[in-house]
C-alpha atoms as a PDB file:
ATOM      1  CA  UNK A   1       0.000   0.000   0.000  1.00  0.00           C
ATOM      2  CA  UNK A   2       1.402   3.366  -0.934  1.00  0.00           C
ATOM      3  CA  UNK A   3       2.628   5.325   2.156  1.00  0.00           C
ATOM      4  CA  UNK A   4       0.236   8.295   1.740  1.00  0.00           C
ATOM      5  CA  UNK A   5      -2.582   5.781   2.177  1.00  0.00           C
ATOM      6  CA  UNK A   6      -0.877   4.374   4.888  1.00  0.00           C
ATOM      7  CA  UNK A   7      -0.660   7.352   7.226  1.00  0.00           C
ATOM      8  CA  UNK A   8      -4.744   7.766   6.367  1.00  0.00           C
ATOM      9  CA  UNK A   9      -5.183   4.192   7.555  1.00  0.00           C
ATOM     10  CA  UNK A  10      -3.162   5.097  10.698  1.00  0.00           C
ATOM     11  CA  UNK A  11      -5.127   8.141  11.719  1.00  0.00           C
ATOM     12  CA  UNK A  12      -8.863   6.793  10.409  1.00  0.00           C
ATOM     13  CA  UNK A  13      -7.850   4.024  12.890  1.00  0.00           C
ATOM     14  CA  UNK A  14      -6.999   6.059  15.535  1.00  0.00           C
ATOM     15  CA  UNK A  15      -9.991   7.999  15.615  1.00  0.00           C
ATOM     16  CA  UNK A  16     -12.241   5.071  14.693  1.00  0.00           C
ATOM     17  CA  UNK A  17     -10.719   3.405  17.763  1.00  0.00           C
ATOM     18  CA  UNK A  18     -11.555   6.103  20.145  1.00  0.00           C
ATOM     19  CA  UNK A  19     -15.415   6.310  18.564  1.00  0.00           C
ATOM     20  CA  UNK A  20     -15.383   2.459  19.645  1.00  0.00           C
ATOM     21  CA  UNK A  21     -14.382   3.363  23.029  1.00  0.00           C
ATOM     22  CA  UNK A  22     -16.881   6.181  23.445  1.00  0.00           C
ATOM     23  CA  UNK A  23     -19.634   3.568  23.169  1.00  0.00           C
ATOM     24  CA  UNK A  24     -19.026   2.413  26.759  1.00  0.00           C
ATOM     25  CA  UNK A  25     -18.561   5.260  28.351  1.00  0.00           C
ATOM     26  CA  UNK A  26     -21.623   5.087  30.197  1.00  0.00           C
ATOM     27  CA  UNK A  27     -20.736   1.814  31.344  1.00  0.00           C
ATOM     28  CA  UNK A  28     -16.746   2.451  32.551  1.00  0.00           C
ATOM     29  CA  UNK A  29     -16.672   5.639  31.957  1.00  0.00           C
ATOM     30  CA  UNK A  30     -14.027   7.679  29.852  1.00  0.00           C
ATOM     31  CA  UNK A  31     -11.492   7.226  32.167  1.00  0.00           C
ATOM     32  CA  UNK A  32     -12.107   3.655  32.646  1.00  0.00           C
ATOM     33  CA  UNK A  33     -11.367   3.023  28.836  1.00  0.00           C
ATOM     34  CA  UNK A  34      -8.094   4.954  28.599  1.00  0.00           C
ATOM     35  CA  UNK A  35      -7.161   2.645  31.600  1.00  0.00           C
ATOM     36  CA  UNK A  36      -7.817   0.078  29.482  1.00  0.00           C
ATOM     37  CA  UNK A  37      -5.942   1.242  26.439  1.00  0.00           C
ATOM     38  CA  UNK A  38      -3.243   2.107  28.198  1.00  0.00           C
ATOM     39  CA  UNK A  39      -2.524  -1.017  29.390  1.00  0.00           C
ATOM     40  CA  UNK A  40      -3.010  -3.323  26.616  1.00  0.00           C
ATOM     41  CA  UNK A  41      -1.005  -0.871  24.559  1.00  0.00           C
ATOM     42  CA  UNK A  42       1.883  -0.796  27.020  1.00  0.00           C
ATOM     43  CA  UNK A  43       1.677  -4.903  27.120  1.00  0.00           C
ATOM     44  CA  UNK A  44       1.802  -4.856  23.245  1.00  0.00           C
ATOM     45  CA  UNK A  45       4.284  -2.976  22.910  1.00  0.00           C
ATOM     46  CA  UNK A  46       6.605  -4.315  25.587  1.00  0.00           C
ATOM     47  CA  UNK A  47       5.658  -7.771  23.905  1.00  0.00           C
ATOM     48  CA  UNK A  48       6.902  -5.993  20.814  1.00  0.00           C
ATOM     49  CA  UNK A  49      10.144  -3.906  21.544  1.00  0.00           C
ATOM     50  CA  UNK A  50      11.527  -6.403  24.296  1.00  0.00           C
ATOM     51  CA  UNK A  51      13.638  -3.785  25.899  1.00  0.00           C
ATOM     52  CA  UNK A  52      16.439  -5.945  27.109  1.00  0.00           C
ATOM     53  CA  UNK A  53      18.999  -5.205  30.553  1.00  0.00           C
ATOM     54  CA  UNK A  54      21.043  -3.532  28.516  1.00  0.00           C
ATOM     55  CA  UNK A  55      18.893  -0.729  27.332  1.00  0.00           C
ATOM     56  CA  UNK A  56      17.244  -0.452  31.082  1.00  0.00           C
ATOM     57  CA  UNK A  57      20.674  -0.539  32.660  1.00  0.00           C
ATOM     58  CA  UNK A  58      21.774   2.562  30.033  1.00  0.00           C
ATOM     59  CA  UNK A  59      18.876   4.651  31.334  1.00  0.00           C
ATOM     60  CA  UNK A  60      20.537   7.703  33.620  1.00  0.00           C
ATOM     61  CA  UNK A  61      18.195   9.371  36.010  1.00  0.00           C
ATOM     62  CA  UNK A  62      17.836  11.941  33.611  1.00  0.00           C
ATOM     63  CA  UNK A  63      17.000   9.231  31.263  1.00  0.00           C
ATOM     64  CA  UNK A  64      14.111   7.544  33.133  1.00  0.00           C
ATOM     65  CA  UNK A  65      12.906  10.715  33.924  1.00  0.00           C
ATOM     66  CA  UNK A  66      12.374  12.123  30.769  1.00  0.00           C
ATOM     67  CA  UNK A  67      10.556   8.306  29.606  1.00  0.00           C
ATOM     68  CA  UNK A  68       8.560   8.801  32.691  1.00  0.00           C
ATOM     69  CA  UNK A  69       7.453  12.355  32.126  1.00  0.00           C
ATOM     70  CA  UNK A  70       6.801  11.182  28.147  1.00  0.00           C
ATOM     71  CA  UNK A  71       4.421   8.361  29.859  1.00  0.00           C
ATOM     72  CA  UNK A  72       2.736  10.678  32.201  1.00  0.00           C
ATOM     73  CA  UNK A  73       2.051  13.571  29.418  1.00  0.00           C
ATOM     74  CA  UNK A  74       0.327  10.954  27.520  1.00  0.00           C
ATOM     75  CA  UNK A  75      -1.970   9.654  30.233  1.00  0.00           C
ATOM     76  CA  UNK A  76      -2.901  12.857  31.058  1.00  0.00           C
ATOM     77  CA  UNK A  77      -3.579  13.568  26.963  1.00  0.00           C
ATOM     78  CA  UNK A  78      -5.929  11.113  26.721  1.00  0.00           C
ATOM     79  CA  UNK A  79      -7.363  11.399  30.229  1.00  0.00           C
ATOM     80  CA  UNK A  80      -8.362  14.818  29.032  1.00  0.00           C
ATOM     81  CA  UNK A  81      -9.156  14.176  25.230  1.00  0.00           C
ATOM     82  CA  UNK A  82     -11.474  11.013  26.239  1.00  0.00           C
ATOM     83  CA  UNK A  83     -13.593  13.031  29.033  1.00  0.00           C
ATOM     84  CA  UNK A  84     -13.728  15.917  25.926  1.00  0.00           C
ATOM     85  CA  UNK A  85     -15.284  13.270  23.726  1.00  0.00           C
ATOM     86  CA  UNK A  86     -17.741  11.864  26.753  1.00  0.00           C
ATOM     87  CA  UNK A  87     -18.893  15.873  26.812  1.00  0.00           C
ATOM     88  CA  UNK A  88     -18.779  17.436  23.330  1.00  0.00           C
ATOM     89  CA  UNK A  89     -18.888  16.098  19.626  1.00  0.00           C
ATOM     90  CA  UNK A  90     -15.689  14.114  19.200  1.00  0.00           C
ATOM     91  CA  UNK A  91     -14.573  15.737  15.557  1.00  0.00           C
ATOM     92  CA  UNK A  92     -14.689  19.256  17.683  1.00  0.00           C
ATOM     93  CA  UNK A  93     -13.005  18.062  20.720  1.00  0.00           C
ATOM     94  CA  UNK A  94     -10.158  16.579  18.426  1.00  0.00           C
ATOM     95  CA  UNK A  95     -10.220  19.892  16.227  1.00  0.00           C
ATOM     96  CA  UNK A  96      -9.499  21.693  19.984  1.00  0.00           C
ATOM     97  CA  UNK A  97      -6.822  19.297  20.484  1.00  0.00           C
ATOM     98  CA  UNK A  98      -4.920  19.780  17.494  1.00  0.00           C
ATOM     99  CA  UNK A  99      -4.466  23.383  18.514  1.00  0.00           C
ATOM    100  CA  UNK A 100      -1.799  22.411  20.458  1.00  0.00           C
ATOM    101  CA  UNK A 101       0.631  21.208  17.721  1.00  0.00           C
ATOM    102  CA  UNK A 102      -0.453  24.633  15.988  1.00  0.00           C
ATOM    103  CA  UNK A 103       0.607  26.696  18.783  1.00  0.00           C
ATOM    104  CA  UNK A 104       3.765  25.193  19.223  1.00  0.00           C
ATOM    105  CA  UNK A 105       4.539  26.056  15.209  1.00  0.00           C
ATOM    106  CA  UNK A 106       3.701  29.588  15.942  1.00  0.00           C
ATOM    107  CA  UNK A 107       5.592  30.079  18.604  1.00  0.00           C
ATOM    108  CA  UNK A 108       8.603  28.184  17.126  1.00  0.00           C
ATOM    109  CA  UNK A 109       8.634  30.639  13.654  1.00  0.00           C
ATOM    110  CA  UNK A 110       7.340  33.471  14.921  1.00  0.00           C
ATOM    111  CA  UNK A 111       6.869  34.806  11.500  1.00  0.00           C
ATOM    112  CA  UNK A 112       3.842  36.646  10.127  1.00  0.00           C
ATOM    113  CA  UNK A 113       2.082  33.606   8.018  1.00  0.00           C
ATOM    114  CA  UNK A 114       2.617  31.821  11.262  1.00  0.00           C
ATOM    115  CA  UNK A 115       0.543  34.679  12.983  1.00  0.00           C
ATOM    116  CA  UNK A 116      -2.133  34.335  10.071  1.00  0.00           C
ATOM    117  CA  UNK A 117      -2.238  30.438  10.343  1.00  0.00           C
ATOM    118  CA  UNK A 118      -3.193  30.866  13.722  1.00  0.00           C
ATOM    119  CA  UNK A 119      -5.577  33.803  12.791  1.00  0.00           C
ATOM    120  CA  UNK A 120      -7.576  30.837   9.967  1.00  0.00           C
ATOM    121  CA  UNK A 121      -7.707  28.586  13.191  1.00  0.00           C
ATOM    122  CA  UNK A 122      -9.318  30.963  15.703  1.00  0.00           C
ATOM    123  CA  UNK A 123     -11.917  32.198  12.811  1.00  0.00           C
ATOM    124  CA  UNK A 124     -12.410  28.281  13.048  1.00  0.00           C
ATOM    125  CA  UNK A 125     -12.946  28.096  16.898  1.00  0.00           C
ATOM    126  CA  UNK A 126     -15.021  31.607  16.421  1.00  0.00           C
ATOM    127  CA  UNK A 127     -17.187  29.353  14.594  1.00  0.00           C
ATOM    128  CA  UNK A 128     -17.430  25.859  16.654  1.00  0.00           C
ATOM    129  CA  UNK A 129     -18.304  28.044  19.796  1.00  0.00           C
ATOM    130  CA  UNK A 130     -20.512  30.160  17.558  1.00  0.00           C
ATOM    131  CA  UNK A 131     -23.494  29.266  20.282  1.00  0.00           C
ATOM    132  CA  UNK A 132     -21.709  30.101  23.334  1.00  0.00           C
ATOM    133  CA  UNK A 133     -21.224  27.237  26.391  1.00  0.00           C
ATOM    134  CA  UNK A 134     -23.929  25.484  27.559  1.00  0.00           C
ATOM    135  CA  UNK A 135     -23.502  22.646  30.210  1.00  0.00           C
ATOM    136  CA  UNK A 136     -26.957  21.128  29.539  1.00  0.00           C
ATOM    137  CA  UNK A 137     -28.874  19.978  26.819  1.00  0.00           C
ATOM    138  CA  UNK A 138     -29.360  23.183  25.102  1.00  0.00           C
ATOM    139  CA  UNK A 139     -27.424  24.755  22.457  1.00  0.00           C
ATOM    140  CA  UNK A 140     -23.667  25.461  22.792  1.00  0.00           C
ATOM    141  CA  UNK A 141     -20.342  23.539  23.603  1.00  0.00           C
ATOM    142  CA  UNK A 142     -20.224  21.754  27.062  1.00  0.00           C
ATOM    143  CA  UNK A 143     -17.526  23.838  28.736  1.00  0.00           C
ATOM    144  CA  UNK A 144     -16.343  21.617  30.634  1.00  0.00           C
ATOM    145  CA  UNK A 145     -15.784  19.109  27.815  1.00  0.00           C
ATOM    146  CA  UNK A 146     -14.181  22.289  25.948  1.00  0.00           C
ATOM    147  CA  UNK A 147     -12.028  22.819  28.674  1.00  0.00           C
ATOM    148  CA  UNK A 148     -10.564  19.165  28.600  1.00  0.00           C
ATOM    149  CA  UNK A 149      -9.852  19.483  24.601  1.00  0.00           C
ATOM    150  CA  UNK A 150      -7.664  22.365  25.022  1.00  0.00           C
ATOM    151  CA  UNK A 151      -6.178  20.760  28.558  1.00  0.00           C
ATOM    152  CA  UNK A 152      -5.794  17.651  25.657  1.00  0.00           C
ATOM    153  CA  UNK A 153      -4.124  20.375  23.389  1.00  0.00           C
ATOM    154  CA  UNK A 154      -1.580  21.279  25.746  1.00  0.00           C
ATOM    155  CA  UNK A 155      -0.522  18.273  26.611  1.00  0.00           C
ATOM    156  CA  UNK A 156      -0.080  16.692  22.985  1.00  0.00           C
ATOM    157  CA  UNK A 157       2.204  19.912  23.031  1.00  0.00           C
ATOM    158  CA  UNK A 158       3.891  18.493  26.188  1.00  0.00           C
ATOM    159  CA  UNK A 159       4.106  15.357  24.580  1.00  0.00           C
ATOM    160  CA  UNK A 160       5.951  16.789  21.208  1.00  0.00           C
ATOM    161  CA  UNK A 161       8.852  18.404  23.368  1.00  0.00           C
ATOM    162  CA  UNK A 162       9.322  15.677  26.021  1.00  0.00           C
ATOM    163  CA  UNK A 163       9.151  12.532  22.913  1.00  0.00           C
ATOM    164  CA  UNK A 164      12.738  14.752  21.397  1.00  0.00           C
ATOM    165  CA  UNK A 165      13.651  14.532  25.118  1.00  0.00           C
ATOM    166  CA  UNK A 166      13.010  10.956  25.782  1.00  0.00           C
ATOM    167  CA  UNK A 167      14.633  10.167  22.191  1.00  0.00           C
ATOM    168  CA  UNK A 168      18.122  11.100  22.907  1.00  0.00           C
ATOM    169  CA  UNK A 169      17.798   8.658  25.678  1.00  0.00           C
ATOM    170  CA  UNK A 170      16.146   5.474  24.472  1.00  0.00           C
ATOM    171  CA  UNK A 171      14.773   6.198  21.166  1.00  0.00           C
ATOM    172  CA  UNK A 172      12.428   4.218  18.629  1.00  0.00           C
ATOM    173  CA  UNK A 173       9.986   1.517  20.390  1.00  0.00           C
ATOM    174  CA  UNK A 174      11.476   0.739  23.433  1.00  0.00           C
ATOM    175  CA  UNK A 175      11.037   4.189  24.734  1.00  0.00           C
ATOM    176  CA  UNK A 176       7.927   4.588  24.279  1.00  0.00           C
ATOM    177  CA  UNK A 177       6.973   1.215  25.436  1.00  0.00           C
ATOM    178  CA  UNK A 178       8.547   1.903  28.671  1.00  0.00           C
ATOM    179  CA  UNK A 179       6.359   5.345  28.583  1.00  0.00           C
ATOM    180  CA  UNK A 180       3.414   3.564  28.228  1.00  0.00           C
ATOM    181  CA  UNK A 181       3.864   1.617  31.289  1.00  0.00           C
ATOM    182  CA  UNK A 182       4.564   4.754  32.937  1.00  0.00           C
ATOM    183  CA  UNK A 183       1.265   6.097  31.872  1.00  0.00           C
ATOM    184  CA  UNK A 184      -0.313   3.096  32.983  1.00  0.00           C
ATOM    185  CA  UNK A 185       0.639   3.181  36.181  1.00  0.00           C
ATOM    186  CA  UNK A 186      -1.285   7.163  36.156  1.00  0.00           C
ATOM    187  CA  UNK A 187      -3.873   6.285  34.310  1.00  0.00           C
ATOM    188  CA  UNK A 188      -5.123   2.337  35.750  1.00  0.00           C
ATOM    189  CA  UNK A 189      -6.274   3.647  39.299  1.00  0.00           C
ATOM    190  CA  UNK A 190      -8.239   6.643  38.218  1.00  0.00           C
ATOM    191  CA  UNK A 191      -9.948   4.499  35.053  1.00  0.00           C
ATOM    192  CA  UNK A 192     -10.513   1.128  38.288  1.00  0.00           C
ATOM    193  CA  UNK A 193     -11.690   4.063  40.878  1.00  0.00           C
ATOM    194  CA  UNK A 194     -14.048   5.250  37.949  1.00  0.00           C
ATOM    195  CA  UNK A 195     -15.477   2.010  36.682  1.00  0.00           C
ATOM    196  CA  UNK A 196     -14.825  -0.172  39.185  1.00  0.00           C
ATOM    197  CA  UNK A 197     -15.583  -4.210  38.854  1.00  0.00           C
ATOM    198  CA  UNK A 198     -17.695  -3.517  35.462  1.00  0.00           C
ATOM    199  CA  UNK A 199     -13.782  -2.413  34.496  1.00  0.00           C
ATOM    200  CA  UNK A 200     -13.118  -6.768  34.358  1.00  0.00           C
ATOM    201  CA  UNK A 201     -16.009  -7.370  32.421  1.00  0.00           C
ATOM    202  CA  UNK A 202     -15.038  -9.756  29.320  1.00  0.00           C
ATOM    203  CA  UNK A 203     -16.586  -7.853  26.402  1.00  0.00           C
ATOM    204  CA  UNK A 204     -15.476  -4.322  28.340  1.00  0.00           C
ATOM    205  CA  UNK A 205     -11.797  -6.153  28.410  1.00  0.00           C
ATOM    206  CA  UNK A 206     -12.038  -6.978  24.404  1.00  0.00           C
ATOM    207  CA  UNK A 207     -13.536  -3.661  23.630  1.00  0.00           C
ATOM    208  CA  UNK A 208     -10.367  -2.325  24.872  1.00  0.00           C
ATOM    209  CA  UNK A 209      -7.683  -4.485  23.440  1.00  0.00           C
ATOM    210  CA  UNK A 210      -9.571  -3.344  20.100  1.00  0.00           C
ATOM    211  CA  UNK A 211      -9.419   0.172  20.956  1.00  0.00           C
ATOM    212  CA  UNK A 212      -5.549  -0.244  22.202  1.00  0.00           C
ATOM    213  CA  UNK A 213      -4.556  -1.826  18.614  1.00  0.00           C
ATOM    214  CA  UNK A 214      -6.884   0.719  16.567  1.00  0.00           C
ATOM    215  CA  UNK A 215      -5.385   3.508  18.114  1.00  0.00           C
ATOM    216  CA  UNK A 216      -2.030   2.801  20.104  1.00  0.00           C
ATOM    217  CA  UNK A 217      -0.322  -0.523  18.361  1.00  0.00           C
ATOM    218  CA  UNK A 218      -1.036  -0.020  14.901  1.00  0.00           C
ATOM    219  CA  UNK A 219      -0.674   3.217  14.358  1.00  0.00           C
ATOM    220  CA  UNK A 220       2.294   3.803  15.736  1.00  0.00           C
ATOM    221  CA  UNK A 221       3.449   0.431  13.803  1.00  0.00           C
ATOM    222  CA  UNK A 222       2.230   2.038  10.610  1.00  0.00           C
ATOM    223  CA  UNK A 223       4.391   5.583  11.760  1.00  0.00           C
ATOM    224  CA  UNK A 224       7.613   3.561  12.029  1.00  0.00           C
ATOM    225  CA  UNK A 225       7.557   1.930   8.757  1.00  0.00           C
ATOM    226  CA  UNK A 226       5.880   4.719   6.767  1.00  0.00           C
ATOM    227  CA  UNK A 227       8.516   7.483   8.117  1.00  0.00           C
ATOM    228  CA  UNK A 228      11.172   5.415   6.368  1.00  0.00           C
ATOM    229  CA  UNK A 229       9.827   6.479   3.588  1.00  0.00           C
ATOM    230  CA  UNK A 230       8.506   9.909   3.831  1.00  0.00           C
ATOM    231  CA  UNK A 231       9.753  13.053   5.163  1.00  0.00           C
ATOM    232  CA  UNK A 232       8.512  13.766   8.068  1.00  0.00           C
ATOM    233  CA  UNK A 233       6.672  17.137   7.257  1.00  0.00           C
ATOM    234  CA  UNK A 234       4.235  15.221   4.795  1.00  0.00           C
ATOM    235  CA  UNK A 235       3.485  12.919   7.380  1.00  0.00           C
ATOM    236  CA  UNK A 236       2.877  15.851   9.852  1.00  0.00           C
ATOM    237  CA  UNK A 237       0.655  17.263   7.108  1.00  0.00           C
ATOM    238  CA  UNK A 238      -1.551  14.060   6.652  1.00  0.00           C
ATOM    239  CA  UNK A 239      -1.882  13.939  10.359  1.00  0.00           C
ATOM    240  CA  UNK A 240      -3.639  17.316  10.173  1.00  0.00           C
ATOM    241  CA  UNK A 241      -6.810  15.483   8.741  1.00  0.00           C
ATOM    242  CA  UNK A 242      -7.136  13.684  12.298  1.00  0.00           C
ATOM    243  CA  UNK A 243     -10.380  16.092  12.872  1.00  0.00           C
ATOM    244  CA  UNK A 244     -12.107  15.181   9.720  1.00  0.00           C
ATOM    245  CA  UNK A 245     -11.413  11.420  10.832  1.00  0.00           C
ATOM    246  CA  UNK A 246     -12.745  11.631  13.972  1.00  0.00           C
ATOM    247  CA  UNK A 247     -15.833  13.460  12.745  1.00  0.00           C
ATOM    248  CA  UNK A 248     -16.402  10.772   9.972  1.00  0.00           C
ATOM    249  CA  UNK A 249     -15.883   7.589  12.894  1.00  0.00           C
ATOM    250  CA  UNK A 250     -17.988   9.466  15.202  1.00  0.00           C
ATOM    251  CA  UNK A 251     -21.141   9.546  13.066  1.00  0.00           C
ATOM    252  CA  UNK A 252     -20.527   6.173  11.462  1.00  0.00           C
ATOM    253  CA  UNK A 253     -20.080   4.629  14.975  1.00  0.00           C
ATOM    254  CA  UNK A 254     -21.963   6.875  17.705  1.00  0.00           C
ATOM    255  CA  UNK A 255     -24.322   8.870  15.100  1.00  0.00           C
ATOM    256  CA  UNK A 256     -22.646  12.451  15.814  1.00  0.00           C
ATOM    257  CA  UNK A 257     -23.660  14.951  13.259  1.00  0.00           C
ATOM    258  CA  UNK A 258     -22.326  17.929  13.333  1.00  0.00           C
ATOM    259  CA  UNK A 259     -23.921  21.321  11.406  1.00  0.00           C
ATOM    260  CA  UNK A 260     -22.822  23.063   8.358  1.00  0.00           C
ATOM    261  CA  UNK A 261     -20.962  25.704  10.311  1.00  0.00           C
ATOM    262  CA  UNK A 262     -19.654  23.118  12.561  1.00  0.00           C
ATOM    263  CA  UNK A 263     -18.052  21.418   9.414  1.00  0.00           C
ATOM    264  CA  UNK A 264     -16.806  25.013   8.358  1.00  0.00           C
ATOM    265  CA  UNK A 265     -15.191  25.612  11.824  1.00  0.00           C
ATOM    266  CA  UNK A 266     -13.219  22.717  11.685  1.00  0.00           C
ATOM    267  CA  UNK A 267     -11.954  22.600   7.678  1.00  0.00           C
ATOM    268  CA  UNK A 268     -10.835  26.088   8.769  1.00  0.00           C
ATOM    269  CA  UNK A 269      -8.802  24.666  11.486  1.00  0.00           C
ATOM    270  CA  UNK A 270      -7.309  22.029   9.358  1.00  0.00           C
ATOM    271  CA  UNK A 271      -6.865  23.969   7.154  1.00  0.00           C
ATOM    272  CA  UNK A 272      -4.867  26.219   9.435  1.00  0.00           C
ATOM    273  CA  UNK A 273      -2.701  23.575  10.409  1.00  0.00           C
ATOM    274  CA  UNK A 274      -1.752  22.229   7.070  1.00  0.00           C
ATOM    275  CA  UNK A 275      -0.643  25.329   6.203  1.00  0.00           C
ATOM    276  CA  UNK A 276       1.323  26.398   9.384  1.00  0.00           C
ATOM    277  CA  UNK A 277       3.410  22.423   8.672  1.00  0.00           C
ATOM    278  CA  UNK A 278       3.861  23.285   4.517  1.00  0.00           C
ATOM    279  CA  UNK A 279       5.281  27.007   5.329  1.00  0.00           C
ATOM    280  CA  UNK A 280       7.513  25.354   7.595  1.00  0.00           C
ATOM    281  CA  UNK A 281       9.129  23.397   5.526  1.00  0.00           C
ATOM    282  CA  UNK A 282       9.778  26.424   3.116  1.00  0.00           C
ATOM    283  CA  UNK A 283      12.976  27.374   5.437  1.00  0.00           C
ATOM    284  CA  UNK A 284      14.300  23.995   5.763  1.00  0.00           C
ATOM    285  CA  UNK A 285      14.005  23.788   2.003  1.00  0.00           C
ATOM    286  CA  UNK A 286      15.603  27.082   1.560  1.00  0.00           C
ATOM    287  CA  UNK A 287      18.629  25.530   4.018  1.00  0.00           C
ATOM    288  CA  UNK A 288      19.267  22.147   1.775  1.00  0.00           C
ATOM    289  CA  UNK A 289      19.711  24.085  -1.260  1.00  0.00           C
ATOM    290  CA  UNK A 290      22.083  26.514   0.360  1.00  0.00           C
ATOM    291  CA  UNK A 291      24.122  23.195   1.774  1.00  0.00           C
ATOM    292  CA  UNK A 292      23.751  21.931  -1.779  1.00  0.00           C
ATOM    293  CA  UNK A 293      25.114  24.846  -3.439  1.00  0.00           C
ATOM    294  CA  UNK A 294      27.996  25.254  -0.653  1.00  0.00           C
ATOM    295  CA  UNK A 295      28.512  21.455  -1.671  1.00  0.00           C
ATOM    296  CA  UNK A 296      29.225  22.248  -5.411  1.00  0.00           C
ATOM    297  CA  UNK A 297      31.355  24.644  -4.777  1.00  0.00           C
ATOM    298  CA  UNK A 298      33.603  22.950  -2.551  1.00  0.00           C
ATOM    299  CA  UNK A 299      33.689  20.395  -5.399  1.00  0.00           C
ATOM    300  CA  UNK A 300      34.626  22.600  -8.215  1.00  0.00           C
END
């Protein structure tokens, strides 16, 4: 399968996983089934990467504490993002989440169509909370399920910086393995306290092993092969379709549909991101063909 069609795959999965999970949140809750992901995750992919003595044993303090904080930034990502999708539609909780890779693009450039990039995406939030809050039935956004989505947001930021720190200490699988048991260990009492025995149910258990290999295992197995073969900003670029993903799983699984101007709010926001990853690979561009031309030089 071509690698552009790959990365789709990975992030239809993803979100089609989480729509799964959101079915039995009135049953264990929202925290009960990140507990659940979590773990199987963290047992598939220790059953997976294998990290031997050696690896453990190379870990410095600084080491362990940067896989550790990597683990707990994730728990608390999708402790947030799941209670978001429990409250609010979950293709506009995940278009407030990916504000948080957007914001850390902005920040890092600095440069005027970074500013305007941002400017698309809050003419797309205008428009999601064009109804106001509301935290019953009525019209507007939950804010409290608003509130986790951009808690969600700032932690998938979190998560971006501490993964480069927890890579120059154990990188690739084995890392994040490790950070996944970390997370697990955050994430397991709250989900148990939550749910309690209806947390051991059998069909609760294989609803999420499914949801851990829709949206932990194989997507991140699908990332590691396809960014072998593709630069990393198209694959950041594909990613930025994650809200129209969830939006289509969430109606095809949970019968979420979202309004015209809900749609709008949201292809602005994409469309925001997309745009702040392609201008930023304009500079790095710029730099090859400098190193290129300093290259030809030195050769002549």
């Amino acid at each position: 399968m071509p690698p552009v069609l790959l990365v789709l795959l990975s992030v239809l999965c993803q979100q089609l996983g989480a729509s799964i999970a959101g079915l039995l949140f009135g049953q264990v809750g929202a925290s009960g089934m990140v507990a659940l992901r979590l773990v199987f995750s963290a047992l598939l992919l220790l059953a997976f990467a294998r990290p031997g003595r050696r690896a453990l044993a190379s870990l410095t303090a600084q080491g362990w504490a940067a896989v550790v904080g990597l683990g707990l930034t994730m728990a608390g990502m999708n402790l947030l993002i799941y209670e978001a999708f429990d409250r609010i539609p979950q293709g506009v909780a995940v278009t407030f989440e990916v504000l948080g890779p957007l914001a850390l693009s902005v920040l890092a450039r600095r440069r005027w169509d970074a500013w305007a990039c941002a400017g698309v995406a809050l003419a797309g939030i205008v428009l999601l909370g064009r109804d106001g809050f509301s935290a019953g039935a009525g019209a507007g956004l939950d804010p409290v399920g608003v509130a986790c989505a951009v808690g969600a947001a700032a932690f998938w930021a979190g998560c971006i910086l501490m993964s480069r720190a927890a890579g120059g200490h154990l990188p690739g699988v084995q890392g994040l393995a490790l950070a996944m048991v970390a997370g697990s260990f955050l994430a397991l009492p709250i989900g148990a306290t939550t749910a309690g025995p209806a947390l051991l149910d059998p069909v609760v258990l294989g609803v999420g092993l499914v949801v851990a290999v829709l949206s932990s295992s194989l997507p991140y197995g699908i990332e590691m092969h396809v960014l072998r073969r593709m630069p990393t900003s198209l694959f950041s670029l594909l990613t930025c379709l994650s809200p129209v993903a969830a939006a289509l799983t969430a109606w095809a699984v949970r019968g979420q549909v979202l309004d015209v101007p809900d749609v709008a709010g949201m292809l602005l926001v994409v469309a925001a991101c997309a745009a702040a990853v392609w201008l930023g690979r304009a500079p790095e561009r710029r730099m090859r063909r400098a190193t290129d031309r300093g290259d030809r030089a030195a050769r002549a």
